[in-house]
Protein backbone atom coordinates (compact mmCIF):
# COMPACT_ATOMS: atom_id res chain seq x y z
CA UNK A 1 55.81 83.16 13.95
CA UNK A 2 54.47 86.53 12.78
CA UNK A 3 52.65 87.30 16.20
CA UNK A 4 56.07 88.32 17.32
CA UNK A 5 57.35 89.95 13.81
CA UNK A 6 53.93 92.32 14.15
CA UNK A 7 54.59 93.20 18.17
CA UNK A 8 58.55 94.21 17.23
CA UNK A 9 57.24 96.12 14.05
CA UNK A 10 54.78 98.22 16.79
CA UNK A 11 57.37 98.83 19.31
CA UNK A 12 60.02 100.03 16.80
CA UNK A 13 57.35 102.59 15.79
CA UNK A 14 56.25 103.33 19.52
CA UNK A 15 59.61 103.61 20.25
CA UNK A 16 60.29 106.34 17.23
CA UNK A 17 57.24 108.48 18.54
CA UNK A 18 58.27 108.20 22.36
CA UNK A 19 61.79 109.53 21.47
CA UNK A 20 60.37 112.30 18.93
CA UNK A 21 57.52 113.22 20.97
CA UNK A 22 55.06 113.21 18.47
CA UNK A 23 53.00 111.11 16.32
CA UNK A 24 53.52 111.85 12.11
CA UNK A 25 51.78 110.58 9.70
CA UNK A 26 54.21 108.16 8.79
CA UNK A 27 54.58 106.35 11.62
CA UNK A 28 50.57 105.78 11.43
CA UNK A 29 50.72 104.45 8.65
CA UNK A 30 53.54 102.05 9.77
CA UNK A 31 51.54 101.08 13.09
CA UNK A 32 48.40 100.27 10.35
CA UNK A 33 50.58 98.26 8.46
CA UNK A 34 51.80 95.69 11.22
CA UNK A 35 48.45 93.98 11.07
CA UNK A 36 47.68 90.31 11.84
CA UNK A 37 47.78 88.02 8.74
CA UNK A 38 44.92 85.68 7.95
CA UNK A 39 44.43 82.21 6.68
CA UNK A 40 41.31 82.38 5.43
CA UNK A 41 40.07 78.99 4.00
CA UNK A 42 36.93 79.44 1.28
CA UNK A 43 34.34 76.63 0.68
CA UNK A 44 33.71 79.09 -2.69
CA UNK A 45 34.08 82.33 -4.42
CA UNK A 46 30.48 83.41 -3.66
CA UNK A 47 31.19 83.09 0.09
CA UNK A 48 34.05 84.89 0.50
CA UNK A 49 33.19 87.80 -0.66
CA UNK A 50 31.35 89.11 1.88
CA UNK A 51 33.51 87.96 4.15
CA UNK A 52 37.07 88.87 2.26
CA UNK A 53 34.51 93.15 2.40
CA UNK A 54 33.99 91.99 5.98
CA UNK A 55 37.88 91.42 6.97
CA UNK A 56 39.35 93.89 4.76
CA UNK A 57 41.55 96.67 6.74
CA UNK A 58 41.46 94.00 9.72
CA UNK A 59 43.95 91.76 8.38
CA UNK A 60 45.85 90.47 5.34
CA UNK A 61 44.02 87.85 3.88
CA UNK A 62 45.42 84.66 2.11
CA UNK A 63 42.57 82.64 0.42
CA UNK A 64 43.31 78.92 1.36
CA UNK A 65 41.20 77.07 -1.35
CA UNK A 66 40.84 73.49 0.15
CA UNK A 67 37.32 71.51 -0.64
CA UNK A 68 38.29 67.71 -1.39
CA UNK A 69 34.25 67.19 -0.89
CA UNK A 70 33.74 68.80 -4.16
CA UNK A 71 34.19 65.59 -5.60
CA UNK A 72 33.32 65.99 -9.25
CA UNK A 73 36.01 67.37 -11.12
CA UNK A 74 34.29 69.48 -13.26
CA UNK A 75 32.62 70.60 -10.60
CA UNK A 76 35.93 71.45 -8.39
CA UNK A 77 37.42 73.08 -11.14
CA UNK A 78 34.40 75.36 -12.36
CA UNK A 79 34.65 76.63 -8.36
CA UNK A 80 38.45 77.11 -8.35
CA UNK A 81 38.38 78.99 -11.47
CA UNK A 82 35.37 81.12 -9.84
CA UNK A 83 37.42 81.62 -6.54
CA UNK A 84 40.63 82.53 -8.83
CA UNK A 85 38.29 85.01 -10.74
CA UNK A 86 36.91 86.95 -7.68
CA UNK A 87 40.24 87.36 -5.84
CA UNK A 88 41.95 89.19 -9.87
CA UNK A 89 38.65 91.26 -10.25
CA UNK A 90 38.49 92.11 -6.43
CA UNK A 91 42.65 93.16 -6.35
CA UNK A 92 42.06 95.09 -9.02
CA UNK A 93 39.79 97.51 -7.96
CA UNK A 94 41.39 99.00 -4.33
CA UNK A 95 44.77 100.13 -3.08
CA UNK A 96 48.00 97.30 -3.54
CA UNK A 97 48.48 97.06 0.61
CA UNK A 98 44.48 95.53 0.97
CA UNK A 99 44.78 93.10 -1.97
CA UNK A 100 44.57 89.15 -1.14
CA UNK A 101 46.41 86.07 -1.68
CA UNK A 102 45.81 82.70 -2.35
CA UNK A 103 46.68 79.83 -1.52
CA UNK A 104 45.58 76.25 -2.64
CA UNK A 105 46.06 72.70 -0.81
CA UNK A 106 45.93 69.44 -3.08
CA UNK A 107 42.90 68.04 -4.27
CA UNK A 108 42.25 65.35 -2.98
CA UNK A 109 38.99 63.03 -2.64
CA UNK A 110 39.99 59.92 -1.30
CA UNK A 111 40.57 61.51 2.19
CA UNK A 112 37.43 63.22 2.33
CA UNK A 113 35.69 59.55 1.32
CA UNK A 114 37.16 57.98 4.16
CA UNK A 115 36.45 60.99 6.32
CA UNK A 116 32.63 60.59 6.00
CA UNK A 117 32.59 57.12 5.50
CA UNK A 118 29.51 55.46 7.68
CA UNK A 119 27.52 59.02 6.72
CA UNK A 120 26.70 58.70 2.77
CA UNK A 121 23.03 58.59 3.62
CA UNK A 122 22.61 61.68 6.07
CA UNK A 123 21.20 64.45 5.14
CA UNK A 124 22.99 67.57 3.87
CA UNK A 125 23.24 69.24 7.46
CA UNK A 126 23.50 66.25 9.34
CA UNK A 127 26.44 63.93 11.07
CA UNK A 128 28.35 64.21 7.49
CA UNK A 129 29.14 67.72 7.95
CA UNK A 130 31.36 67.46 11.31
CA UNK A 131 33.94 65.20 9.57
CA UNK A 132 33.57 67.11 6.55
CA UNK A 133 34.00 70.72 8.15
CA UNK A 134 37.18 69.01 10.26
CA UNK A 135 38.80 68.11 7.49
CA UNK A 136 38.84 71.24 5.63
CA UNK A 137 39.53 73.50 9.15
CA UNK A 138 42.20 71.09 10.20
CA UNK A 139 43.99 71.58 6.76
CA UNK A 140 43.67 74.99 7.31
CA UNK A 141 45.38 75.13 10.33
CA UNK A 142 48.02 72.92 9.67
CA UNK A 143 48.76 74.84 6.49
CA UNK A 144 48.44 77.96 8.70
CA UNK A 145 51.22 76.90 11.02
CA UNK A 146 53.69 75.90 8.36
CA UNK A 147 53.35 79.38 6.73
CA UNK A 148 53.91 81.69 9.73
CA UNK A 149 50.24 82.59 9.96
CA UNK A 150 48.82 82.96 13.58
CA UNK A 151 45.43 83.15 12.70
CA UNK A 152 42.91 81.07 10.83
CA UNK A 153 39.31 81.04 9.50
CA UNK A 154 36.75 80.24 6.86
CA UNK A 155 34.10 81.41 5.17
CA UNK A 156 31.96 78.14 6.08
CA UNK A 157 29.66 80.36 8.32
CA UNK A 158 28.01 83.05 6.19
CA UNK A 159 26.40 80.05 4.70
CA UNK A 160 22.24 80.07 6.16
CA UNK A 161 22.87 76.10 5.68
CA UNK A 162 25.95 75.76 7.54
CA UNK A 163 26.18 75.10 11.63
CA UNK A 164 28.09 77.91 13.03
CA UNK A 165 28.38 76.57 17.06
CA UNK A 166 29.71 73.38 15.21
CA UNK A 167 32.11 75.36 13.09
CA UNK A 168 32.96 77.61 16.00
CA UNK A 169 33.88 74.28 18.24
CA UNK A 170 35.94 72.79 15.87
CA UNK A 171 37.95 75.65 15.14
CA UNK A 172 38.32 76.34 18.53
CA UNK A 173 39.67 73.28 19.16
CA UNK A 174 42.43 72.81 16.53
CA UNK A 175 43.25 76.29 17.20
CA UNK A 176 44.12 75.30 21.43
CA UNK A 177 45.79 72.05 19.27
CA UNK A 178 48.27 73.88 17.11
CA UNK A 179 48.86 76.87 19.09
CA UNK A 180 46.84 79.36 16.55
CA UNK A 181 43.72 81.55 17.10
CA UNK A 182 40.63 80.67 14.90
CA UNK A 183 38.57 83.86 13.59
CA UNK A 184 35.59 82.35 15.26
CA UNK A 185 32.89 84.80 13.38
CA UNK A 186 29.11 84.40 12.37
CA UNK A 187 29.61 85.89 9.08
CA UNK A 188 25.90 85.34 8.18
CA UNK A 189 25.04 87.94 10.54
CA UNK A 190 24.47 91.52 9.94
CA UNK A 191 23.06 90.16 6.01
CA UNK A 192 26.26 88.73 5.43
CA UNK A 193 25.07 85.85 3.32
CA UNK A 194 22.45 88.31 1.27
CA UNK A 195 25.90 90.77 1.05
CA UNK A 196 27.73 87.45 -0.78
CA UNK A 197 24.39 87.03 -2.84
CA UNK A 198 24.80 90.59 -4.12
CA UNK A 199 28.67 90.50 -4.82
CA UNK A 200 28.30 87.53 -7.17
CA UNK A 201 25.87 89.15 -8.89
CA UNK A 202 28.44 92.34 -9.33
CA UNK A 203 31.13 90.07 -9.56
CA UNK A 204 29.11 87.77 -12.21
CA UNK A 205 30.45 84.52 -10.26
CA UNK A 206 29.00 81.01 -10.82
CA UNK A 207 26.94 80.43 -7.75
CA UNK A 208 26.86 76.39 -7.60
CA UNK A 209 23.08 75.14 -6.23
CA UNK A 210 24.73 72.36 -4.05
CA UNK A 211 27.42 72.31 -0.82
CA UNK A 212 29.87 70.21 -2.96
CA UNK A 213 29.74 66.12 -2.20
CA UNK A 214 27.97 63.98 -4.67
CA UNK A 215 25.80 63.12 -1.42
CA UNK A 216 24.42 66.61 -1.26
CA UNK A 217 23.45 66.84 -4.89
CA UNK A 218 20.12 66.06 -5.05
CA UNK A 219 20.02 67.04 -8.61
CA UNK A 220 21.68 63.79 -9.85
């Protein structure tokens, strides 16, 4: 895993400065660059920006685009293409050792169906959610420990509309499950969802008007 990879990186450097007996700028710069690495899954472009501001210099972030609940096509792809937008503009305005990657798991509809099947007629907020957010955090991590990640999140909480202690629990959970530690932030604090607001607007991303299901469209 690449817990370990990042502790022998430190101590090689550690070990360069104890035997020198003094700290250059280089190996700074090396200590800086053994930073954890992030699987970061995104409900949308919109929300991770502020969160993608929020985490740069912390970590290096992999955007893991998995939302089988956006279940009209047009609809899914109008959000990839948003999410694929953001991450180019974003990389291409600051230094080559912050920029992000992606990452995107299969779409796929028919799981997420028979995920909140028995909760069609809840309420956007309601019982529909839990199965909904476990399907999409549990993808995450699963994709997370196949690709040497030891750390997981998502963007799900700088959302006003989304439950954070549920969000929190569940990642929790699969994180004690497969051995991985979940990013368990409230990214809607400190104006985090007004922050994503503004970046679409200096991004010019599509901001979509519903959460994704054809349940919580209460346009149609």
């Amino acid at each position: 895993m690449k817990k370990g990879k990042d502790k022998d990186c430190i101590s090689e450097r550690l070990e360069s400065v104890q035997k020198n007996q003094f700290i250059s700028l280089e190996d700074m710069n090396e200590v800086r660059m053994c930073r954890p690495k992030i699987l970061l899954h995104s409900c949308c472009g919109p929300c991770s920006t502020a969160v993608v501001e929020r985490l740069s210099g912390r970590f290096d972030i992999t955007i893991f685009f998995y939302n089988p609940n956006i279940t009209d096509k047009d609809e899914y792809e109008k959000r990839r293409k948003t999410q694929l937008d953001f991450i180019e503009k974003y990389n291409n305005r600051i230094n080559s050792k912050d920029r992000i990657a992606y990452l995107e798991g299969p779409y796929e509809t028919a799981i997420f169906y028979t995920a909140v099947k028995g909760f069609e007629q809840e309420l956007e907020g309601g019982k529909r959610c839990i199965p909904c957010f476990q399907l999409r955090l549990e993808k995450t991590a699963e994709t997370a420990i196949i690709s040497g990640f030891d750390t997981f999140g998502t963007t799900l909480s700088v959302s006003p509309y989304k439950n954070f202690e549920l969000i929190y629990k569940l990642g929790m959970q699969l994180g004690m499950r497969y051995g991985l530690t979940f990013l368990g932030e409230d990214f809607k604090k400190q104006g985090g969802y007004q922050r994503s607001v503004e970046l679409s607007k200096e991004y010019h991303l599509y901001r979509q008007h519903y959460c994704g299901c054809e349940f919580s469209n209460t346009t149609t």
